[in-house]
C-alpha atoms as a PDB file:
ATOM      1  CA  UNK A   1     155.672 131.343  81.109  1.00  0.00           C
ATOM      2  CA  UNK A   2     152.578 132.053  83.299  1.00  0.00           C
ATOM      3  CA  UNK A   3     149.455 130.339  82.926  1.00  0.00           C
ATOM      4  CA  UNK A   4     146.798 132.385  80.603  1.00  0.00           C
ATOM      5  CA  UNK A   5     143.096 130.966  79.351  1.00  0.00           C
ATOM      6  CA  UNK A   6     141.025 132.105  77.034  1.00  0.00           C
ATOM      7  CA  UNK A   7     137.319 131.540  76.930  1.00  0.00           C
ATOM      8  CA  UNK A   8     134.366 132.224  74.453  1.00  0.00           C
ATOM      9  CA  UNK A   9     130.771 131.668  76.091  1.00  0.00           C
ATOM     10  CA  UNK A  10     127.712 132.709  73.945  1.00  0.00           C
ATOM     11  CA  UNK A  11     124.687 134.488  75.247  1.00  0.00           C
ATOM     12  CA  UNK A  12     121.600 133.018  75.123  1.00  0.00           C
ATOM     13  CA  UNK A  13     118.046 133.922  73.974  1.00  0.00           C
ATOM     14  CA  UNK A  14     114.873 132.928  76.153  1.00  0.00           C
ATOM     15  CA  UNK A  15     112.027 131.687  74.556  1.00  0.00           C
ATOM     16  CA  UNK A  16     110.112 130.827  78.303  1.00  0.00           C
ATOM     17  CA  UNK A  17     111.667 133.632  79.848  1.00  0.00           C
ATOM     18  CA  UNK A  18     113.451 133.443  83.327  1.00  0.00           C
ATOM     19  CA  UNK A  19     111.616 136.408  84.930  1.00  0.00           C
ATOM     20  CA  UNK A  20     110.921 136.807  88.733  1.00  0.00           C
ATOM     21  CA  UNK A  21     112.802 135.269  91.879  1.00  0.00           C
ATOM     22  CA  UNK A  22     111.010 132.628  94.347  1.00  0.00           C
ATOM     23  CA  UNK A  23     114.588 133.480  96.189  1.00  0.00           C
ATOM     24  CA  UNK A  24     117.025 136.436  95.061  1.00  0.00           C
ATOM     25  CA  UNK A  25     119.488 135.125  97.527  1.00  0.00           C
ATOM     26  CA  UNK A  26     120.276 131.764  95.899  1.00  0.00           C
ATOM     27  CA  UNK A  27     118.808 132.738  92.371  1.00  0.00           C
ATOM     28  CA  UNK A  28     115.746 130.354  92.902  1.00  0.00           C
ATOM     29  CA  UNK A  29     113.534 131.722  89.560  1.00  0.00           C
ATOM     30  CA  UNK A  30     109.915 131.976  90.224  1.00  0.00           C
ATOM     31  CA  UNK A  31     109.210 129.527  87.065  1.00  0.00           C
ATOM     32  CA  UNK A  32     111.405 127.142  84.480  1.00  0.00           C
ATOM     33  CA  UNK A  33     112.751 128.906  81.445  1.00  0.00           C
ATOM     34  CA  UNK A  34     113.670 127.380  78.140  1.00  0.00           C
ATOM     35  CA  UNK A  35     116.467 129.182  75.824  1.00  0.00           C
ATOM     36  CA  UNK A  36     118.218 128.764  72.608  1.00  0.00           C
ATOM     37  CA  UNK A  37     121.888 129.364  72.448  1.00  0.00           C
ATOM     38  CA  UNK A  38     123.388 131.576  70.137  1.00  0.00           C
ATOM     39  CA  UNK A  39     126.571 131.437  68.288  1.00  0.00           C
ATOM     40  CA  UNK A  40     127.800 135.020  67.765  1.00  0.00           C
ATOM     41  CA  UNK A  41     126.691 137.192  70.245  1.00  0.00           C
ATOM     42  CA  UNK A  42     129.964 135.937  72.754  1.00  0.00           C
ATOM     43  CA  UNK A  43     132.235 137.226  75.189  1.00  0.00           C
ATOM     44  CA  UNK A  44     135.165 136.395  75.024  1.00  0.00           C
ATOM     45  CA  UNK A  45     137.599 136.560  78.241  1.00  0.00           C
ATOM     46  CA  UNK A  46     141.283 136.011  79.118  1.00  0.00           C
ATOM     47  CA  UNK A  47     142.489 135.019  82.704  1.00  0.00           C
ATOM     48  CA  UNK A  48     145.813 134.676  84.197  1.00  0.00           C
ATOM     49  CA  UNK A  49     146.827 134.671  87.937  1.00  0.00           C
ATOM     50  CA  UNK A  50     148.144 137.872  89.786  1.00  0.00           C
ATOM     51  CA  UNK A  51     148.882 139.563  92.868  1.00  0.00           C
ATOM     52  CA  UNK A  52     145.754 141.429  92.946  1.00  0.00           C
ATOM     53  CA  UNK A  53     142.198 141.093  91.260  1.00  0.00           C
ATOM     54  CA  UNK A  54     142.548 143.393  88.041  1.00  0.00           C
ATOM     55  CA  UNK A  55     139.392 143.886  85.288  1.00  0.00           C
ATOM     56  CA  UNK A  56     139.757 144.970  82.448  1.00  0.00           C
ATOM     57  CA  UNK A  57     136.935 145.410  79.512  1.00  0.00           C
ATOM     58  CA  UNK A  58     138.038 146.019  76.157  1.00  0.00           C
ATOM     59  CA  UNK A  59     141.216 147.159  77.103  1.00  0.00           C
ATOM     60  CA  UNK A  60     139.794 149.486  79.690  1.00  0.00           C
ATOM     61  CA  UNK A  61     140.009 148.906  83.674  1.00  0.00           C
ATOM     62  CA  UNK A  62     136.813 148.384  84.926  1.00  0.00           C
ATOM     63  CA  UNK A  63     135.544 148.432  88.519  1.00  0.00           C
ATOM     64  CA  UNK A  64     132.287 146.810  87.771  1.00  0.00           C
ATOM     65  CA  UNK A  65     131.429 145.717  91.142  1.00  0.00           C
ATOM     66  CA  UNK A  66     129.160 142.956  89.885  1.00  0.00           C
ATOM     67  CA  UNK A  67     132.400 141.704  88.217  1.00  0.00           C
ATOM     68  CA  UNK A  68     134.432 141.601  91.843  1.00  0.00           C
ATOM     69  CA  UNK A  69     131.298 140.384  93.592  1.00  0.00           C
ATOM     70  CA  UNK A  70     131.212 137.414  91.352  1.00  0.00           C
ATOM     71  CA  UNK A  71     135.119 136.100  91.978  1.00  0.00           C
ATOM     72  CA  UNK A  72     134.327 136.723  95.296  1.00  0.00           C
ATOM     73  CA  UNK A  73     131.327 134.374  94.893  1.00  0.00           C
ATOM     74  CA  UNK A  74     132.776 132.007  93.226  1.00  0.00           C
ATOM     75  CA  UNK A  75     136.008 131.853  95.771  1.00  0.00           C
ATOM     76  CA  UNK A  76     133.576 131.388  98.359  1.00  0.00           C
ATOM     77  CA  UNK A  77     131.742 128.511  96.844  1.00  0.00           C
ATOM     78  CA  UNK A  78     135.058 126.729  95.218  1.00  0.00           C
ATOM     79  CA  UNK A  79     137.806 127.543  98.112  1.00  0.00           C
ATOM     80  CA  UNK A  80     140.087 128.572  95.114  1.00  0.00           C
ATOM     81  CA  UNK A  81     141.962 132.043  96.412  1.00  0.00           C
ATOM     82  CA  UNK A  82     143.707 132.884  93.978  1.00  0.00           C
ATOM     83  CA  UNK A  83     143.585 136.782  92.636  1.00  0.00           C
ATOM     84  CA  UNK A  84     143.100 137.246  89.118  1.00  0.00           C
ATOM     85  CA  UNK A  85     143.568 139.444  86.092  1.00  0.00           C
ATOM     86  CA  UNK A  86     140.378 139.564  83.950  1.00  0.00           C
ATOM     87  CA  UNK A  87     140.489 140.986  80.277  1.00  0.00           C
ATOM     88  CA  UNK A  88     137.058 140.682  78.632  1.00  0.00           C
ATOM     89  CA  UNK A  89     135.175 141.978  75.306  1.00  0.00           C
ATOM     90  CA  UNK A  90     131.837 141.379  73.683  1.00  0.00           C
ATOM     91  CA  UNK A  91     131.414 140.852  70.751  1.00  0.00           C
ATOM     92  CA  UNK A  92     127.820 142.729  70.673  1.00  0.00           C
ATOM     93  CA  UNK A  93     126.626 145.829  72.739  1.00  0.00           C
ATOM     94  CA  UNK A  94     126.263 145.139  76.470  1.00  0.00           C
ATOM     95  CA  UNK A  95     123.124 145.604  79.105  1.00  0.00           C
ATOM     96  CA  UNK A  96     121.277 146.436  76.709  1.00  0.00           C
ATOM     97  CA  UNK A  97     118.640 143.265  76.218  1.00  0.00           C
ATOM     98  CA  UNK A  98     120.709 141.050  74.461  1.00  0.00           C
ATOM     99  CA  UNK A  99     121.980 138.687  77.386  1.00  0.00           C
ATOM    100  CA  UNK A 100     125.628 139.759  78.045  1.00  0.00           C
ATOM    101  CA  UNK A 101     125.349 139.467  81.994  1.00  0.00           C
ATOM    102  CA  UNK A 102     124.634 135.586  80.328  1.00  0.00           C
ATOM    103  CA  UNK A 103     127.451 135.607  78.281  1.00  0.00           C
ATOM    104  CA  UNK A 104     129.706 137.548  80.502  1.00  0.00           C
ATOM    105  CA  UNK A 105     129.050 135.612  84.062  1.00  0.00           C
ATOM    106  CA  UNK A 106     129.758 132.439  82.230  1.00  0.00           C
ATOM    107  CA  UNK A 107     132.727 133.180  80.863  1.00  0.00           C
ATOM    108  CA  UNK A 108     133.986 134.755  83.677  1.00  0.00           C
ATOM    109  CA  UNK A 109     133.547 131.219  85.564  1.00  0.00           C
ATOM    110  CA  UNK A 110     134.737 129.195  82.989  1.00  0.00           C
ATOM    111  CA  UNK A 111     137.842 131.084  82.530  1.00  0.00           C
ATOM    112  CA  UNK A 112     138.213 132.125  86.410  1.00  0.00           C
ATOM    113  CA  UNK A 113     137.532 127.895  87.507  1.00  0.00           C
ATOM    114  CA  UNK A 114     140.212 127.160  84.145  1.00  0.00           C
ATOM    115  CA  UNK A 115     142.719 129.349  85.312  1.00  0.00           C
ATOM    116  CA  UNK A 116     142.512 128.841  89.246  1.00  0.00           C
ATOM    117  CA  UNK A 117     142.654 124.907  88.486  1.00  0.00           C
ATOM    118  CA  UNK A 118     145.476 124.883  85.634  1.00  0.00           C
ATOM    119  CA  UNK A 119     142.804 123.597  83.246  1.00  0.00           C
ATOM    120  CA  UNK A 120     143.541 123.726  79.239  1.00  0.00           C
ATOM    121  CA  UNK A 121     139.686 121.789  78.479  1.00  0.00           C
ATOM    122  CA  UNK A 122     136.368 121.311  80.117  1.00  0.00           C
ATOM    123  CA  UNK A 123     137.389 117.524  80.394  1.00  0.00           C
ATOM    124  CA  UNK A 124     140.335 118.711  82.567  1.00  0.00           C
ATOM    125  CA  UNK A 125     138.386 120.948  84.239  1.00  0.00           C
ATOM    126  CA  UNK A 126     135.636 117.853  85.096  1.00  0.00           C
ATOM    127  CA  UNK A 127     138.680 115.943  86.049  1.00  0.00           C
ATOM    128  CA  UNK A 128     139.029 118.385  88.796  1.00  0.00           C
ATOM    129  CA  UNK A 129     135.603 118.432  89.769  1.00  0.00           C
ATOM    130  CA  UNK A 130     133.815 120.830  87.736  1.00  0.00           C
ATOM    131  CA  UNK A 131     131.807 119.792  85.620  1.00  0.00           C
ATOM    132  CA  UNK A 132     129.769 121.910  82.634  1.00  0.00           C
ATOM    133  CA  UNK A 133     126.745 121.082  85.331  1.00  0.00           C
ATOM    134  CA  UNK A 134     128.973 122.324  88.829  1.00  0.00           C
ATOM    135  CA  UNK A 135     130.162 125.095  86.767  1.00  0.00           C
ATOM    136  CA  UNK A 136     126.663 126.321  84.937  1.00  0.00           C
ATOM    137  CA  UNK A 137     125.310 126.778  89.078  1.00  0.00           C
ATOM    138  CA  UNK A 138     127.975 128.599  89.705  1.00  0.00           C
ATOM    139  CA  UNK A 139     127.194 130.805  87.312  1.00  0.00           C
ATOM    140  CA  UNK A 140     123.907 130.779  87.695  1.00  0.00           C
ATOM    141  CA  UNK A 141     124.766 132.096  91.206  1.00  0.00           C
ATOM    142  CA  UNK A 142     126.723 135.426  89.099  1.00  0.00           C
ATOM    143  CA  UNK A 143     123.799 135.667  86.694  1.00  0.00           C
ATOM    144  CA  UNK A 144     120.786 133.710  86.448  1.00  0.00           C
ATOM    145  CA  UNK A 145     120.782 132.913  83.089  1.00  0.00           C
ATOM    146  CA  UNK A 146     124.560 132.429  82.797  1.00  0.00           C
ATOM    147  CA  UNK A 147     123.992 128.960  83.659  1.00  0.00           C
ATOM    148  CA  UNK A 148     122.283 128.471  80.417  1.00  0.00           C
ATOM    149  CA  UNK A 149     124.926 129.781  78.301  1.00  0.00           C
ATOM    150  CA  UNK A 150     127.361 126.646  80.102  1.00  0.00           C
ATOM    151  CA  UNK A 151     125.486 124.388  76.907  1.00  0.00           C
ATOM    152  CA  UNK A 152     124.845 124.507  73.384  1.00  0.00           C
ATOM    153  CA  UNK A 153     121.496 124.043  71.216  1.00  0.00           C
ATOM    154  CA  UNK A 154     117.861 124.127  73.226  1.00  0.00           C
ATOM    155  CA  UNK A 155     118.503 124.945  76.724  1.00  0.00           C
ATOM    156  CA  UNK A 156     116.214 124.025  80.071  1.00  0.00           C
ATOM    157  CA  UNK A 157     116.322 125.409  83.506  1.00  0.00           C
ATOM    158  CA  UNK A 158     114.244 123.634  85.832  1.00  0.00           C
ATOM    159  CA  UNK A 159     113.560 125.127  89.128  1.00  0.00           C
ATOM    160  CA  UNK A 160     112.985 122.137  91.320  1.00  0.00           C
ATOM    161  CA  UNK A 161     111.137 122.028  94.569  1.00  0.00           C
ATOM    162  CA  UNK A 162     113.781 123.896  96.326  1.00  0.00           C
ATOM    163  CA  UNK A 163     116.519 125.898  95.483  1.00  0.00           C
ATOM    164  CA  UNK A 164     119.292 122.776  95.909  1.00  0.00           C
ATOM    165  CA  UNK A 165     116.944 120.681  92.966  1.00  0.00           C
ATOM    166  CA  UNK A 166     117.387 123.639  90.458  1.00  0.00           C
ATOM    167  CA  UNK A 167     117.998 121.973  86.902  1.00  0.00           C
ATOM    168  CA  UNK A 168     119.919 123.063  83.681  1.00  0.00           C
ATOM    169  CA  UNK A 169     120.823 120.609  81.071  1.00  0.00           C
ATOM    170  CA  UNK A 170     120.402 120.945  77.502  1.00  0.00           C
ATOM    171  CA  UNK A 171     117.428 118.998  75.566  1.00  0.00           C
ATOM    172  CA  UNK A 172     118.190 119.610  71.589  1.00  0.00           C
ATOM    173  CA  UNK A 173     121.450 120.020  69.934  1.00  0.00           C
ATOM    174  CA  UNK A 174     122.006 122.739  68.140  1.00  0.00           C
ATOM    175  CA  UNK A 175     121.949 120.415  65.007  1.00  0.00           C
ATOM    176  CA  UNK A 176     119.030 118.999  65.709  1.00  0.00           C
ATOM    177  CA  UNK A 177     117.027 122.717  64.701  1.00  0.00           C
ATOM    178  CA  UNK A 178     119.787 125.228  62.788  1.00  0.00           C
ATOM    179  CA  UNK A 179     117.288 128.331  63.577  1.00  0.00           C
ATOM    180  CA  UNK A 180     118.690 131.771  62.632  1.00  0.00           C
ATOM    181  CA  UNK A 181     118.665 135.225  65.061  1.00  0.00           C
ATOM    182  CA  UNK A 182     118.675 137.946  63.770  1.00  0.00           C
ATOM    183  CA  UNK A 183     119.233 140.775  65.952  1.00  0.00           C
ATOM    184  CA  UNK A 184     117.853 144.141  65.581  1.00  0.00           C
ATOM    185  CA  UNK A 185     119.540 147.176  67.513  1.00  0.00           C
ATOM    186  CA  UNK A 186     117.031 149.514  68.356  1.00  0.00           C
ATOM    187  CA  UNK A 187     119.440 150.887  70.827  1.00  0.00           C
ATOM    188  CA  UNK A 188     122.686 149.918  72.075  1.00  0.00           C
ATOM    189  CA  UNK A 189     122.779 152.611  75.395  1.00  0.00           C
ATOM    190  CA  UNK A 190     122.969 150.788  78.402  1.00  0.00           C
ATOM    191  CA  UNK A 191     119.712 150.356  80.295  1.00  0.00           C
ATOM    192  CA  UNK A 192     118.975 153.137  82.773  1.00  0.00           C
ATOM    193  CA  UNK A 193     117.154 150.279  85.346  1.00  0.00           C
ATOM    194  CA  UNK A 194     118.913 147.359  85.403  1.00  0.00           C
ATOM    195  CA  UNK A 195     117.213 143.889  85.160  1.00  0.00           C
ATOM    196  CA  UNK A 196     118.279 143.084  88.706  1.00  0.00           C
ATOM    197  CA  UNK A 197     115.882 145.732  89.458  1.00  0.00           C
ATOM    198  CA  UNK A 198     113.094 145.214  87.270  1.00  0.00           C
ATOM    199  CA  UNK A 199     113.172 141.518  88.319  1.00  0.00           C
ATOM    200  CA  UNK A 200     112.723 142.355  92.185  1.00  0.00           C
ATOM    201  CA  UNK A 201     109.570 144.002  91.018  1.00  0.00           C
ATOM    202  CA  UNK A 202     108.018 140.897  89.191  1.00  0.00           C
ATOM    203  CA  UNK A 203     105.578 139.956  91.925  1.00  0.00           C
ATOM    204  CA  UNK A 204     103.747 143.143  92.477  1.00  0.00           C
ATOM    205  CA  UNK A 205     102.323 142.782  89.017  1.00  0.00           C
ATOM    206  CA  UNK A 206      98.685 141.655  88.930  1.00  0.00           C
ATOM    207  CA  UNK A 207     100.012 139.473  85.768  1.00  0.00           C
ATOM    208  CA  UNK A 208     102.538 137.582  87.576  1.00  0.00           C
ATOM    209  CA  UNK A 209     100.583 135.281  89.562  1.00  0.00           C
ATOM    210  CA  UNK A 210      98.370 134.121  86.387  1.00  0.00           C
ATOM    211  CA  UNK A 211     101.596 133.787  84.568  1.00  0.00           C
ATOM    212  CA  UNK A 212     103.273 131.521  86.836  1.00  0.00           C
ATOM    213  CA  UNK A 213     100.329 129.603  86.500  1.00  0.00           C
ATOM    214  CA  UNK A 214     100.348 128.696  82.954  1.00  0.00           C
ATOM    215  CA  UNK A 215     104.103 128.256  82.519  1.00  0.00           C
ATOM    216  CA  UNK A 216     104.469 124.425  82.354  1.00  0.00           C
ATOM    217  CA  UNK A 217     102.010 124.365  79.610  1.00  0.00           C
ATOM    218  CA  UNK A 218     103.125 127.065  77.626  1.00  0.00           C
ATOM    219  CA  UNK A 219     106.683 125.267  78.184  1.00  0.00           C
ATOM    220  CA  UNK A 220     105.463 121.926  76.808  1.00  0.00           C
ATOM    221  CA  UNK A 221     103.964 123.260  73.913  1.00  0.00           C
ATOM    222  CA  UNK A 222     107.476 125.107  73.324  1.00  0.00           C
ATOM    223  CA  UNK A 223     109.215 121.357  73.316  1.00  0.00           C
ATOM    224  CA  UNK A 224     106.993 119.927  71.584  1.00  0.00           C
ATOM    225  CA  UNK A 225     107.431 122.860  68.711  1.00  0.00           C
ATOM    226  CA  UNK A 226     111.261 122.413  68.592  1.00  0.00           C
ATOM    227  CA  UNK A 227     111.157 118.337  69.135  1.00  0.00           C
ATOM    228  CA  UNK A 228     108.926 118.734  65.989  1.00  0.00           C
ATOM    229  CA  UNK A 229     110.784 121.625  64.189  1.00  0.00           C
ATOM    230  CA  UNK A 230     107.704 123.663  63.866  1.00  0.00           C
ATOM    231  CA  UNK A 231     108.279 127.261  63.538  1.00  0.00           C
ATOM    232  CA  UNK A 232     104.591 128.162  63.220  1.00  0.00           C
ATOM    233  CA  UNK A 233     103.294 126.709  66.082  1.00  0.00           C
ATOM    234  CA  UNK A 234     106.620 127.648  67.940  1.00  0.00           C
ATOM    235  CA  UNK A 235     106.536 131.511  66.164  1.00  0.00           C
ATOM    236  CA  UNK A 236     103.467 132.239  68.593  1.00  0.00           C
ATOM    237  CA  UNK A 237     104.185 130.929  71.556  1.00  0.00           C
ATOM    238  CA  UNK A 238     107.594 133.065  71.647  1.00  0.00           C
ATOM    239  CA  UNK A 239     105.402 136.659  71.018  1.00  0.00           C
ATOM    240  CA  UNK A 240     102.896 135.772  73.604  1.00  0.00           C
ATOM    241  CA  UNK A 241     105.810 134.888  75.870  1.00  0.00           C
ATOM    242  CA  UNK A 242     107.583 138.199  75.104  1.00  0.00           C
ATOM    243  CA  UNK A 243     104.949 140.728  75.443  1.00  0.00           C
ATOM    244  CA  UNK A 244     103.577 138.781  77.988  1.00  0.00           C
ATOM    245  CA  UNK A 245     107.113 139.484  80.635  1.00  0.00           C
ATOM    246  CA  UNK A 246     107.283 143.129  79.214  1.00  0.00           C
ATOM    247  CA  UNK A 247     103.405 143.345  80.612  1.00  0.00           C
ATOM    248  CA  UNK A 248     104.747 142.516  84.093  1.00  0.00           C
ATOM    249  CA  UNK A 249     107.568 144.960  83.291  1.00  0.00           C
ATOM    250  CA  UNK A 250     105.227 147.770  82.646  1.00  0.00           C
ATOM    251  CA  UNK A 251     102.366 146.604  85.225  1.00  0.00           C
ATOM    252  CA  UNK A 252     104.422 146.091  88.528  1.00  0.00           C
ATOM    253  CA  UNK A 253     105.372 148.486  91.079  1.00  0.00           C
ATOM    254  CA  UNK A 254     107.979 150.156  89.888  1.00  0.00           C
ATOM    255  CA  UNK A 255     106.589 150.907  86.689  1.00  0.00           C
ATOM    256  CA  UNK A 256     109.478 149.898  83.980  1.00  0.00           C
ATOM    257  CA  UNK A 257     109.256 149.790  80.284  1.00  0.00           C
ATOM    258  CA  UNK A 258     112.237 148.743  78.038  1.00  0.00           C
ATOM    259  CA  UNK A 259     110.007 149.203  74.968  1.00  0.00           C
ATOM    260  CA  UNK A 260     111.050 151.754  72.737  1.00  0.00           C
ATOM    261  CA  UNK A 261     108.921 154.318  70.294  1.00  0.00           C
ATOM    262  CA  UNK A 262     110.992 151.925  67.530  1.00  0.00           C
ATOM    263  CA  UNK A 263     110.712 148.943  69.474  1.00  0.00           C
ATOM    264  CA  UNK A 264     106.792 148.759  68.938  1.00  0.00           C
ATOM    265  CA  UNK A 265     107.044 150.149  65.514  1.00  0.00           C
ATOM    266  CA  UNK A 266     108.786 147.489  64.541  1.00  0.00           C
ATOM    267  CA  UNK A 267     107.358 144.785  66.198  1.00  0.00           C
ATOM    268  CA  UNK A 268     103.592 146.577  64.682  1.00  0.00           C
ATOM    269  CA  UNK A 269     105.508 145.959  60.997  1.00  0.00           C
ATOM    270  CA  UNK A 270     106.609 142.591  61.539  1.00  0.00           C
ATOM    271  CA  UNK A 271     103.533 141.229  62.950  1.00  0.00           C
ATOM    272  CA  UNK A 272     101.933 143.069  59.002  1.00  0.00           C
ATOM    273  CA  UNK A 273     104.255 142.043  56.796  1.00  0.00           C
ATOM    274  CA  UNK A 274     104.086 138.073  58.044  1.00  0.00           C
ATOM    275  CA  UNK A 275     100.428 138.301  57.678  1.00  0.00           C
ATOM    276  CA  UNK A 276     100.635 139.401  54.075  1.00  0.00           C
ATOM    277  CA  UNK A 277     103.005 136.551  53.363  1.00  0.00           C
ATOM    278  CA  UNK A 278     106.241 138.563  53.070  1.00  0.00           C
ATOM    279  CA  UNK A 279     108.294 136.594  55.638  1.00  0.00           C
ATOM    280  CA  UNK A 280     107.946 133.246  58.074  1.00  0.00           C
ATOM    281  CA  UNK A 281     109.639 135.336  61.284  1.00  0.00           C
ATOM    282  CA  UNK A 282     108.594 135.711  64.693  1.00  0.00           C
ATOM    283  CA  UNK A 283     109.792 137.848  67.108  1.00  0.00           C
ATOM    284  CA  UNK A 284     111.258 137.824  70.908  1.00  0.00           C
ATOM    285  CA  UNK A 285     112.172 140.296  73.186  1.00  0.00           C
ATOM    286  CA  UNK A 286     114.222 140.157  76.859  1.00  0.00           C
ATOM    287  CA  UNK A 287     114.880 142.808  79.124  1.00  0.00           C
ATOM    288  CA  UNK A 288     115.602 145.561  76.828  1.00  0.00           C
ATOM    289  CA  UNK A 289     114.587 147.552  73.418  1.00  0.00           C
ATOM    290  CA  UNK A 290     116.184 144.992  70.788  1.00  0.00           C
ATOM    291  CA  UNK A 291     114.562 142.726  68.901  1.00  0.00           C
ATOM    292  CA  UNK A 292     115.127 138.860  68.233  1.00  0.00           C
ATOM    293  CA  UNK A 293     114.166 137.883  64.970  1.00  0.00           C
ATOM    294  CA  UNK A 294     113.647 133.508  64.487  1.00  0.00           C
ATOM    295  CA  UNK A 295     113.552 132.220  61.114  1.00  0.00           C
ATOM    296  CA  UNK A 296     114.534 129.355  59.227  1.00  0.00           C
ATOM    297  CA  UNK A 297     117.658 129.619  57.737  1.00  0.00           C
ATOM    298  CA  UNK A 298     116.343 129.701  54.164  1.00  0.00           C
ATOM    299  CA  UNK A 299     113.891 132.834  54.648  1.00  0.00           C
ATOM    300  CA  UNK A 300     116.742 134.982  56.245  1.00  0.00           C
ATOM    301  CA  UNK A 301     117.880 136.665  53.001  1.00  0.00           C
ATOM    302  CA  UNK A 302     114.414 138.005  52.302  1.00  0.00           C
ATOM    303  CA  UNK A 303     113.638 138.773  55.423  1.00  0.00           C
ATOM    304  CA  UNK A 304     116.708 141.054  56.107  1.00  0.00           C
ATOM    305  CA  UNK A 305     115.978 142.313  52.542  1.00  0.00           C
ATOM    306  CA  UNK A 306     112.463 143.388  53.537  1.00  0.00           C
ATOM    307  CA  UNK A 307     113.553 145.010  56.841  1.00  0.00           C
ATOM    308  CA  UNK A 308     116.267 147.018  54.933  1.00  0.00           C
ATOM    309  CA  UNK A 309     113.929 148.159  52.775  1.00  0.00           C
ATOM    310  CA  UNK A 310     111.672 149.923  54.826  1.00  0.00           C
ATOM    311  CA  UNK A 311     114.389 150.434  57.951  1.00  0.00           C
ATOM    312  CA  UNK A 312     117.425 151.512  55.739  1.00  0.00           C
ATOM    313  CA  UNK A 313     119.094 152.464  58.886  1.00  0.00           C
ATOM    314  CA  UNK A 314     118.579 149.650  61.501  1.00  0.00           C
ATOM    315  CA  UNK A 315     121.651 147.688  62.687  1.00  0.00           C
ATOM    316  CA  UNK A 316     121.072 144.365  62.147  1.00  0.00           C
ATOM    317  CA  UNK A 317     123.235 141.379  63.909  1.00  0.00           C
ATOM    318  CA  UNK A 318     123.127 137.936  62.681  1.00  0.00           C
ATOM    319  CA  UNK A 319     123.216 135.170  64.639  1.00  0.00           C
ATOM    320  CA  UNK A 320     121.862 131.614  65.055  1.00  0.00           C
ATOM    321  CA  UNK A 321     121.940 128.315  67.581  1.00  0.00           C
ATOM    322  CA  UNK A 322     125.659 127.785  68.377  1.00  0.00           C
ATOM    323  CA  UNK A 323     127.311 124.416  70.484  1.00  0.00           C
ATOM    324  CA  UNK A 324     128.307 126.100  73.500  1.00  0.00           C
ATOM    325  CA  UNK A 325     131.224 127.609  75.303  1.00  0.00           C
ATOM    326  CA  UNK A 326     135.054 127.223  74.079  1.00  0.00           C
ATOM    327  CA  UNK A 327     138.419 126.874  76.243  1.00  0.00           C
ATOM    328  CA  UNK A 328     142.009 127.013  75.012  1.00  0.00           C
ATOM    329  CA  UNK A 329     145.028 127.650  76.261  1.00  0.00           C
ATOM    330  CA  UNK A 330     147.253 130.933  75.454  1.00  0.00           C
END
């Protein structure tokens, strides 16, 4: 019977957003990022050897070229040659600012790495000389923030000196702060500029420069916020870093803006009702329209009763800090 893998990898959220390139080629980001990985928000992807590379998303073929580019890649960086058969579904709307090239780059190297080595576990596939670090720069290489998604809990990416002394290693446990997500689809269309795009832009902002030059701070503060399990002095610091990268977004040459009519409505409500005391929840945004909703556990009743109250016909997805990526064999 042949060989088949199956892999579930979780997208991630940023709270110190990975935004701007000091080098596109080798995905050298201009500053750190910190993330929290979710639990939910997955994709999940099947691999099995072939004759010829075949893709296949939800049960569709695909030619996504980013999706050939990156076995390419990663044949190029591992010496594995082996052709593949890909068959891959999210469990949340894709490229639209929830993460999936995150979720879907790193299971697409877990799975691709699993299957090309005869791997059944990530201790097999260490065995073999990939470790969760090897792998997470390799798919850092498909997708930036892919190499996040390679760990579970409170995420860093450090970007070193130099492209070789890039970091990512995970600094809480997902038990160590059980936050909750929940999502809010604005939209679920797929972006008409791509964050590829929008990133290349990044340093002909006026804003980036000063950015880049409080980021180490701001990233402190952040670990200092989860190391202490404060949600108020972590609530602000995620809004500030939020409207803060869409500012770039809007103020660089090309002009983008992901930021819905509904996007700012909402955000204008939730930034109300907290002040009156209706809800402890603050909000983040990546490279799209939806909204990221943090929250203890314990307040995420009311608050999804108050939003369907007074948005009876926003989609809401719940999520919250998952462990990390899954392998098994089929």
């Amino acid at each position: 019977m042949a060989f088949e893998i199956e892999v579930q990898a979780p997208s991630n959220i940023a709270f110190l957003k990975y935004w701007g390139k000091s080098d596109p080629l080798t995905q050298w980001p201009a500053g750190n990022s910190l993330s929290m990985t979710l639990k939910h928000a997955k994709t999940v992807t099947k691999a099995s050897l072939s004759d010829t590379d075949k893709i296949f998303f939800e049960g569709i073929i695909s030619s996504d070229r980013k999706i050939f580019q990156a076995l390419d890649l990663l044949r190029e960086q591992t010496g594995l040659k082996s052709r593949i058969t890909i068959d891959t579904r999210n469990t949340f709307p894709k490229s639209c600012g929830i993460a999936s090239s995150a979720s879907g780059m790193a299971a697409l190297s877990i799975a691709s790495l699993a299957c090309w080595t005869g791997s059944r576990s990530f201790e097999e596939l260490e065995k073999k000389g990939f470790s969760k670090t090897k792998i997470s720069h390799l798919a850092r290489l498909c997708s930036g923030s892919a190499g996040r998604s390679l760990f579970g809990g409170y995420v860093e990416w450090l970007k070193g000196d130099t492209s070789e002394q890039q970091i990512i290693a995970p600094k809480f446990s997902a038990d160590h702060w059980p936050l909750s997500n929940l999502i809010l689809i604005v939209s679920n269309k797929e972006k008409e500029i791509s964050s590829t795009q929008a990133h290349a832009a990044a340093w002909s902002s006026p804003l980036f420069r000063p950015r880049l030059a409080v980021l180490q701070e701001r990233q402190s503060a952040m670990l200092d916020a989860i190391k202490e399990k404060n949600l108020e002095k972590l609530g602000p610091l995620l809004e500030t870093e939020a409207l803060e990268m869409h500012s770039i977004i809007m103020t660089a040459s090309p002009s983008v803006s992901y930021l819905s009519e509904e996007t700012l409505e909402l955000v204008s409500w939730i930034r109300c009702e907290r002040q009156k005391g209706s809800f402890k929840a603050w909000f983040t945004i990546d490279a799209g329209p939806n909204i990221h909703l943090i929250s203890e556990p314990k307040d995420l009743p009311n608050l999804q009763a108050s939003l369907s109250k007074a948005f009876p016909n926003l989609t809401m997805f719940q999520d919250e800090v998952g462990t990390g990526p899954q392998i098994r064999a089929l």
